[in-house]
Protein backbone atom coordinates (compact mmCIF):
# COMPACT_ATOMS: atom_id res chain seq x y z
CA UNK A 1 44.64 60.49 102.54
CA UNK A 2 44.77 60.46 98.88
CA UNK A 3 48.43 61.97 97.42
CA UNK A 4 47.96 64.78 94.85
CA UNK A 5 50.51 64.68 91.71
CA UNK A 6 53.13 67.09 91.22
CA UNK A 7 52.09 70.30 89.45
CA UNK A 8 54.92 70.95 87.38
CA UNK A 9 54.04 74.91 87.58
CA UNK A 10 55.06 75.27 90.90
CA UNK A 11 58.45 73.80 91.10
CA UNK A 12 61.88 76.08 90.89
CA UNK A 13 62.76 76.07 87.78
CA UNK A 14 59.16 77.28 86.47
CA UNK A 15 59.16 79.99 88.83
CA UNK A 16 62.34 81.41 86.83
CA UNK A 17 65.40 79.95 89.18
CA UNK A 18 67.31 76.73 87.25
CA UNK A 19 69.10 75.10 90.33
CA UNK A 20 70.91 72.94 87.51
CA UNK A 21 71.94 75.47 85.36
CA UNK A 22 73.74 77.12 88.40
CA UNK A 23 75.49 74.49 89.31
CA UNK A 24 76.73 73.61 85.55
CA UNK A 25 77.92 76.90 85.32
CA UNK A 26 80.25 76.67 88.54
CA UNK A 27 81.45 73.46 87.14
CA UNK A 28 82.61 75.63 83.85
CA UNK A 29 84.01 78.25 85.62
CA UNK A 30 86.24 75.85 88.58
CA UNK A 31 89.08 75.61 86.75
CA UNK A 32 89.75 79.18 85.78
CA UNK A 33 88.46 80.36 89.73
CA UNK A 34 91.10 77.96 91.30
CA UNK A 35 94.23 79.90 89.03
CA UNK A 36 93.48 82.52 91.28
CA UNK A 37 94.07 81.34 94.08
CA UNK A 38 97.12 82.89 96.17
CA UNK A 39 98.93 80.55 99.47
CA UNK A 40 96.69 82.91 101.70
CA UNK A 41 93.30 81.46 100.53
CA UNK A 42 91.47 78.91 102.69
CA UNK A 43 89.21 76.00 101.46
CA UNK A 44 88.09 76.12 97.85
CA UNK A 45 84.96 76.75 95.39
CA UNK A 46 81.69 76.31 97.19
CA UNK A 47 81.69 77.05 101.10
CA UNK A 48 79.40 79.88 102.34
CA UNK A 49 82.51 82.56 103.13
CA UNK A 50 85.78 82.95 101.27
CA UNK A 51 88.55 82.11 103.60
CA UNK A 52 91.84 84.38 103.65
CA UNK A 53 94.80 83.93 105.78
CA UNK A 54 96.11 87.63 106.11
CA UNK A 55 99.41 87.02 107.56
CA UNK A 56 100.12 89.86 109.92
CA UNK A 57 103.68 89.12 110.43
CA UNK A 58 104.22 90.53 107.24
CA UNK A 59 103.36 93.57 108.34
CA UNK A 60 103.97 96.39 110.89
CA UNK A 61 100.65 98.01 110.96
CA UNK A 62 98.15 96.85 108.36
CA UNK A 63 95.38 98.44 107.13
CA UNK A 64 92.59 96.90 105.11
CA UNK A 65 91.27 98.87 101.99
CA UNK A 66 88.12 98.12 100.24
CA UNK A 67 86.60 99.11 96.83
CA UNK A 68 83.20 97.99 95.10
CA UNK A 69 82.20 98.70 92.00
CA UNK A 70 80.65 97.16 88.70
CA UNK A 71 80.67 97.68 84.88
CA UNK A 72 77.76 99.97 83.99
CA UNK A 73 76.01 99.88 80.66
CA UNK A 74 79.21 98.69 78.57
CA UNK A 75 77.49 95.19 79.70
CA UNK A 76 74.59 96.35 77.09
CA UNK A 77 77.04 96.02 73.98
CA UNK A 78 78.80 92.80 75.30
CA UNK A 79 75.01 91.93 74.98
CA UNK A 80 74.95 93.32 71.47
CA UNK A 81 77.86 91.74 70.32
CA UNK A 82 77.30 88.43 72.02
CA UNK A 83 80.61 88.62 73.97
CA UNK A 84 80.78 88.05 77.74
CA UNK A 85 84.53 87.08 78.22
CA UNK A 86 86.19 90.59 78.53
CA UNK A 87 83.89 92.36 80.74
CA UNK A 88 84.72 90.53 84.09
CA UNK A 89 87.96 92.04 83.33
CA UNK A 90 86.63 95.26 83.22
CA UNK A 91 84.73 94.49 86.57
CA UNK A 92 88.34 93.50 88.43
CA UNK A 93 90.00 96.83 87.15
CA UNK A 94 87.32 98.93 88.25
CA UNK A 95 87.93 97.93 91.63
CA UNK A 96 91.65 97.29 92.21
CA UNK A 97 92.79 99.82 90.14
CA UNK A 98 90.65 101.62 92.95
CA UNK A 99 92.86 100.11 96.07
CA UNK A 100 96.04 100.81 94.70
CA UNK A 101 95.39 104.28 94.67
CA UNK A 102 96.07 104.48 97.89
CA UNK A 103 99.09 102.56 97.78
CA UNK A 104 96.88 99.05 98.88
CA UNK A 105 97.73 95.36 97.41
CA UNK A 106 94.80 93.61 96.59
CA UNK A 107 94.38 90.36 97.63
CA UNK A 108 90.91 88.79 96.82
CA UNK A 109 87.91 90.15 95.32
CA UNK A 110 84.22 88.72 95.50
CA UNK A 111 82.26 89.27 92.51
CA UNK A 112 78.07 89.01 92.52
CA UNK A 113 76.40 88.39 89.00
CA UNK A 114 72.75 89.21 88.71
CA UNK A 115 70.79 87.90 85.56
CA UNK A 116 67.39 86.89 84.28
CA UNK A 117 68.30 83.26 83.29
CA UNK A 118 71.39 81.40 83.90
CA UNK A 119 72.95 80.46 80.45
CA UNK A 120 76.24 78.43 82.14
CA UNK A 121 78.27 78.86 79.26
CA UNK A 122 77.89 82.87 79.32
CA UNK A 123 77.89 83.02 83.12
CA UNK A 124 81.05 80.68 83.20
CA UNK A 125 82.74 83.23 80.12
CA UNK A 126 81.95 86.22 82.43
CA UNK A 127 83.44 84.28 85.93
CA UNK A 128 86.57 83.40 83.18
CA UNK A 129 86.79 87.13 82.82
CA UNK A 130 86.86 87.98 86.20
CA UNK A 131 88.96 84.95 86.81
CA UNK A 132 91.62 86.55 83.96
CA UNK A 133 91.77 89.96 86.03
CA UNK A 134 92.33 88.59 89.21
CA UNK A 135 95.40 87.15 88.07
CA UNK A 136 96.26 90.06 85.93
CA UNK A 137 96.00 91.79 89.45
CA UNK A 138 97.60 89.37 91.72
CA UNK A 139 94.22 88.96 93.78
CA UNK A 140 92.48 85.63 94.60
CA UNK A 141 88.65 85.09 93.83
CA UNK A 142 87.68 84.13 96.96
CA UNK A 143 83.75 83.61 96.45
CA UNK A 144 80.94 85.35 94.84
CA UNK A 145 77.38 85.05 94.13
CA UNK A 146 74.99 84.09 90.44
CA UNK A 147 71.54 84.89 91.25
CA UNK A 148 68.79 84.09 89.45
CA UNK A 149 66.32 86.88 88.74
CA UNK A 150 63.22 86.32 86.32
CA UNK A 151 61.18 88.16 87.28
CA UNK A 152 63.05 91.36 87.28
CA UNK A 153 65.03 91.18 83.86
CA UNK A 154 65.22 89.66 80.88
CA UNK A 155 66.57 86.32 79.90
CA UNK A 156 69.44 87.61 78.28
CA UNK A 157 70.09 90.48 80.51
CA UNK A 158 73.14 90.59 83.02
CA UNK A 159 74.67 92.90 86.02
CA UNK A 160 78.06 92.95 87.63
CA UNK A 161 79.48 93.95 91.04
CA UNK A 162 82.54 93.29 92.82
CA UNK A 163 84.21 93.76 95.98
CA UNK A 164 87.90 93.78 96.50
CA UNK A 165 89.52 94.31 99.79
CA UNK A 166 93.95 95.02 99.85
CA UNK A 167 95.93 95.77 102.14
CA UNK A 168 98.34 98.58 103.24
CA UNK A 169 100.98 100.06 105.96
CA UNK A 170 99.79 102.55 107.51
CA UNK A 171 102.94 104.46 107.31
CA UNK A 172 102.25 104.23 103.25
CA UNK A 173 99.36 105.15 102.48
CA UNK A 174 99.67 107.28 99.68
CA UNK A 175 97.90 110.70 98.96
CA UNK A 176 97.27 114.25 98.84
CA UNK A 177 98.48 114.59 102.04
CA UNK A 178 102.03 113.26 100.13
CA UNK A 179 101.61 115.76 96.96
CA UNK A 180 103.66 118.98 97.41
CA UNK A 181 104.29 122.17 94.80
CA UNK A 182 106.89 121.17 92.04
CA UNK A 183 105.95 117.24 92.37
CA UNK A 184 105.56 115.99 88.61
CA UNK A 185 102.26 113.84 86.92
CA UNK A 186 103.17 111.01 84.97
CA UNK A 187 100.51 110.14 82.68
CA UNK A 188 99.62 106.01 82.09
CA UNK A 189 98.15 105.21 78.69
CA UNK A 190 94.35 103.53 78.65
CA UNK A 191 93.61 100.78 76.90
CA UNK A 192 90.41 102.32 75.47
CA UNK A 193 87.09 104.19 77.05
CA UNK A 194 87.57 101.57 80.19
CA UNK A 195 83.91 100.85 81.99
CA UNK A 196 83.47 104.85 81.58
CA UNK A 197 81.33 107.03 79.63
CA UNK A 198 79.38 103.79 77.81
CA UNK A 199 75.90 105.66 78.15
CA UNK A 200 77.23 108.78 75.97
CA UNK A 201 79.48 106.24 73.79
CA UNK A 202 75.95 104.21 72.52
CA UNK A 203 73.96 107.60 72.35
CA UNK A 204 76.11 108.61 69.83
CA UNK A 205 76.82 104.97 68.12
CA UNK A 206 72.92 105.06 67.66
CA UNK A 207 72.64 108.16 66.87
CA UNK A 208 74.79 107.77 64.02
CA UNK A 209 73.79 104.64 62.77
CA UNK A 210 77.30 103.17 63.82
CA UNK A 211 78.23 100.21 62.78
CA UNK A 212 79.90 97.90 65.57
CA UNK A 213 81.36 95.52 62.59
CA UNK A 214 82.95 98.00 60.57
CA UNK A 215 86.34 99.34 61.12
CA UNK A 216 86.36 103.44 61.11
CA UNK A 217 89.26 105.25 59.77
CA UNK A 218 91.95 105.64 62.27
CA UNK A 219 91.17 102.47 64.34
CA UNK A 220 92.31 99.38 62.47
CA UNK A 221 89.81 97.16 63.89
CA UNK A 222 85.85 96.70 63.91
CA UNK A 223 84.62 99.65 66.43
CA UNK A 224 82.48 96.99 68.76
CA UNK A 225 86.28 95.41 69.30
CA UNK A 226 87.11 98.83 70.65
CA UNK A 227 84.71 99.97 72.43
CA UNK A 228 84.80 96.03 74.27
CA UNK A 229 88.44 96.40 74.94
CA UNK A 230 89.26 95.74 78.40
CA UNK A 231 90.31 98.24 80.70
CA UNK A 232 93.87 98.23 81.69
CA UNK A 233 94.28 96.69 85.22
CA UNK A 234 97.59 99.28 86.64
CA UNK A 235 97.52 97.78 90.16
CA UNK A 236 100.77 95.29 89.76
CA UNK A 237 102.98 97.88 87.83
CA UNK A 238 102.14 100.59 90.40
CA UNK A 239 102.91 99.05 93.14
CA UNK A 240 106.16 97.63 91.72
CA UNK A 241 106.96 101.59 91.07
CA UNK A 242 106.19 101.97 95.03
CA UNK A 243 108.30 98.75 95.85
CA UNK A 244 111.17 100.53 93.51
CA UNK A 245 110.95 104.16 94.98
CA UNK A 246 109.12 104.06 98.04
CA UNK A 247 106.95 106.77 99.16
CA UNK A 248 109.23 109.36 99.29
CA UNK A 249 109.15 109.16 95.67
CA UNK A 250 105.52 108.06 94.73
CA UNK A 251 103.16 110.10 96.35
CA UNK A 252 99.95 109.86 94.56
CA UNK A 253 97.49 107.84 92.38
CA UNK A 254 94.59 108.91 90.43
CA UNK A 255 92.44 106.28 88.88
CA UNK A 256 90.66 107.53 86.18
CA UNK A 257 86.96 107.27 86.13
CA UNK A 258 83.97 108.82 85.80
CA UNK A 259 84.30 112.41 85.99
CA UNK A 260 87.54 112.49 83.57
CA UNK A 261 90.60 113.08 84.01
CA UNK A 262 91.28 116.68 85.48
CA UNK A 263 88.12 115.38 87.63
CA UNK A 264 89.77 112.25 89.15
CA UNK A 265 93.55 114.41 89.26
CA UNK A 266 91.99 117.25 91.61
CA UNK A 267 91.04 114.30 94.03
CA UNK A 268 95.01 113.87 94.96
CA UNK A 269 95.99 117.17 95.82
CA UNK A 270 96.12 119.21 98.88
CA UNK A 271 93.85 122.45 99.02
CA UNK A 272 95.74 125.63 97.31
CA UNK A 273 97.79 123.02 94.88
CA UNK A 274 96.70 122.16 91.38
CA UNK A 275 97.67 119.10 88.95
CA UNK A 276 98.31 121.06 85.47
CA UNK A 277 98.31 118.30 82.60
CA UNK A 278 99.53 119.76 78.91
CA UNK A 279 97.64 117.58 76.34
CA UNK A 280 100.16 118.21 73.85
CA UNK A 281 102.21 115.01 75.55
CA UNK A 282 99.75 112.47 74.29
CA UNK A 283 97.44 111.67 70.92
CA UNK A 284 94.13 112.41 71.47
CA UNK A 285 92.63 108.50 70.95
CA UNK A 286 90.89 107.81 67.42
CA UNK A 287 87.85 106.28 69.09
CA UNK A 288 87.34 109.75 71.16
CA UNK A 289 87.78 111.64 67.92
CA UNK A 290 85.03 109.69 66.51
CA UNK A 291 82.67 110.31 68.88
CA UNK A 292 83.65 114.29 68.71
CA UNK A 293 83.09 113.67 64.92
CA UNK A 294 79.56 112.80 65.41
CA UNK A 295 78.71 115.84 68.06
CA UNK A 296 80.04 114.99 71.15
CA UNK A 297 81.89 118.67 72.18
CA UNK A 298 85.47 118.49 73.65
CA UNK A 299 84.95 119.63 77.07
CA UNK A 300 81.95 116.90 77.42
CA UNK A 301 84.57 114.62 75.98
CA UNK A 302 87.49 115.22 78.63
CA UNK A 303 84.05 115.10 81.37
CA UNK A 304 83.04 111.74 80.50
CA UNK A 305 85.65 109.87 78.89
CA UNK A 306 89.64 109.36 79.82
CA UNK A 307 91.09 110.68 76.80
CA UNK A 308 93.94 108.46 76.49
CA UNK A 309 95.28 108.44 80.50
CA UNK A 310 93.74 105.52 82.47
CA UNK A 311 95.95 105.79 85.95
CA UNK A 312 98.20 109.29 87.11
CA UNK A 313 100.96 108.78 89.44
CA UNK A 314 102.29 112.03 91.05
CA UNK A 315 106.04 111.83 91.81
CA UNK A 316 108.78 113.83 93.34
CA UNK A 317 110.16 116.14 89.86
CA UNK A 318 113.64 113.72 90.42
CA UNK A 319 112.01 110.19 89.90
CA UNK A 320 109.49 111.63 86.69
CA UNK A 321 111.06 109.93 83.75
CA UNK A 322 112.48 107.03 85.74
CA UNK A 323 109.17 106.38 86.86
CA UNK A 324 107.70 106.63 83.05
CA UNK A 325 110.19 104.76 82.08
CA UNK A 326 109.91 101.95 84.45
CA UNK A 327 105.87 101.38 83.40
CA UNK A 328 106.61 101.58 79.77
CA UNK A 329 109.37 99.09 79.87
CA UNK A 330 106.33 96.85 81.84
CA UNK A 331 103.95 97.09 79.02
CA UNK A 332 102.40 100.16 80.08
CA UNK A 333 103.29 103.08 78.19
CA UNK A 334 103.66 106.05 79.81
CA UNK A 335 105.43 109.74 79.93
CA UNK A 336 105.44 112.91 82.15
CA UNK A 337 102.31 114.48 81.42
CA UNK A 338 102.58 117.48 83.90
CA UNK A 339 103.02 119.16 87.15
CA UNK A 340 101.78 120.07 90.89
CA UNK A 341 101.79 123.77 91.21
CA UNK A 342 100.21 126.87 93.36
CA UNK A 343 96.28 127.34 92.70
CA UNK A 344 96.13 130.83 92.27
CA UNK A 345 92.29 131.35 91.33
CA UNK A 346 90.52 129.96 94.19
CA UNK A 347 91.41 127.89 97.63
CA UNK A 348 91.01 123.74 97.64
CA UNK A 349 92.45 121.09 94.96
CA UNK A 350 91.91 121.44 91.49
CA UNK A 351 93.38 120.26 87.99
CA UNK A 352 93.40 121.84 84.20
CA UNK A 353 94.24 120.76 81.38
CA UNK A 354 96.69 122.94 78.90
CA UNK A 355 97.53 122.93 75.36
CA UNK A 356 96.41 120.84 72.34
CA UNK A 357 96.30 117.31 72.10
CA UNK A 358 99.02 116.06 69.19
């Protein structure tokens, strides 16, 4: 029987999928995966399941919390700008910040990056991003998956997902079912628009004519190094405010997502209580005056973007300043931004916001 050469058309790599690429790329990215690690994790880099030792001694009666989430089109201007190490950040506070709502540690996270051609140096920035996060957050990176996707985008285009899973007593959960009339809202500064609002934020940028490289009054830096900043991961400094006043005095967190702030604040109330937030505690953010400048209105603004407040913590009246005080003093700066009160106008939760912004 007479052997046929090997078409070179139909091996892996033509097809779209570089099997050595891949594996370069997980050689980058070891180093900054293993930092992660925490004394619960199992095996290494590599096996088919990430391996976590949950020690339930620790614990009276756990519960496991879970969050997913990705990035959303703020991946399209790391693409613009050519930088991929910040948004794996991003990607880790989108989800823990997530579990410690609820008053959950996290402890690893699972990431999945989806692309049209494996560059290893950009895939092994991103993984070094995520990497950065999980230590920010205290949570191992257990596993995760880089696939391969030709034929369904781009070379140079990229997606991110995560999963994170915590843990938490079940006796401390935190909630609305915590929140009562007179409690007070302390406000947590962001670190910029987060993963949030990115489709309205390059609408106007285009719009405009923008430019990413040059620095617009009022923000000191090129506006492309704003609008990458990473979001602020909370998860660490709230529950060290838990650890410090327990759940009689921490009763709530709101992360703050899509939707906005008063949005994300009505989600940790009881029905016929409303969080009432006076904007004349915090700046308005130069960055969310610019877009207003170019026609985005103000209530579209406090819809889409945070405004300033990444995380809310709702607190017995006693603890408020102690509380703000604590974060700040962590790197975090924050102030008492509000209060719980009666909602007179209608039955279930709901949240306003008052006064001017300074």
């Amino acid at each position: 029987m007479r052997s046929r050469a090997m078409n070179t058309d139909f091996t892996y790599a033509a097809a779209g999928v570089d099997i050595d690429a891949g594996e370069r790329a997980v050689t980058l990215m070891r180093a900054a995966v293993e930092r992660t690690n925490r004394p619960e994790v199992v095996g290494g880099l590599g096996g088919f399941a990430g391996l976590f030792a949950l020690d339930t001694a620790k614990y009276r009666r756990p519960l496991l919390a879970s969050s997913t989430d990705g990035v959303g089109t703020k991946i399209a201007l790391a693409r613009q700008l050519d930088r991929h190490d910040t948004v794996g950040i991003d990607l880790v506070a989108m989800v823990v910040d997530d579990l410690v709502a609820c008053g959950a540690e996290p402890l690893f996270l699972q990431d999945y990056v989806a692309c049209g051609k494996v560059v290893p140096e950009r895939i092994a920035a991103i993984v070094t991003g995520i990497a950065t996060g999980c230590t920010q957050a205290g949570a191992a990176l257990v596993g995760g998956e880089t696939a391969e996707h030709g034929d369904l985008m781009d070379a140079d285009e990229y997606d991110l997902a995560a999963t994170a899973v915590g843990v938490v007593e079940a006796d401390a959960v935190l909630g609305p079912e915590r929140v009562t009339d007179g409690d007070a809202v302390v406000a947590m500064a962001s670190s910029g628009f987060h993963s949030n609002g990115y489709s309205l934020v390059r609408r106007v940028v285009a719009a405009a004519g923008l430019d990413l490289h040059a620095s617009p009054a009022g923000l000191g830096r090129p506006l492309g190094e704003e609008l990458l900043e990473p979001t602020r991961i909370y998860a660490r400094d709230c529950l060290d405010l838990v650890t410090r006043f327990g759940v009689e005095g921490v009763h709530a967190y709101a992360h703050i997502t899509g939707g906005g702030l008063a949005g994300n604040a009505a989600r940790v109330v009881p029905d016929g209580l409303e969080v009432v937030l006076d904007r004349a505690t915090w700046e308005l953010p130069a960055a969310v005056r610019l877009m207003e400048e170019h026609g985005v209105p103000r209530a579209e603004s406090e819809r889409a973007f945070n405004c300033g407040v990444g995380m809310i913590a709702v607190v017995g009246a006693d603890i408020a300043q102690a509380a703000a005080d604590q974060l700040t003093a962590a790197g975090v700066p924050s102030w008492v931004a509000g209060s719980v009160g009666t909602r007179a106008d209608a039955a279930g939760p709901g949240a306003r916001l008052v006064g001017s912004y300074r």
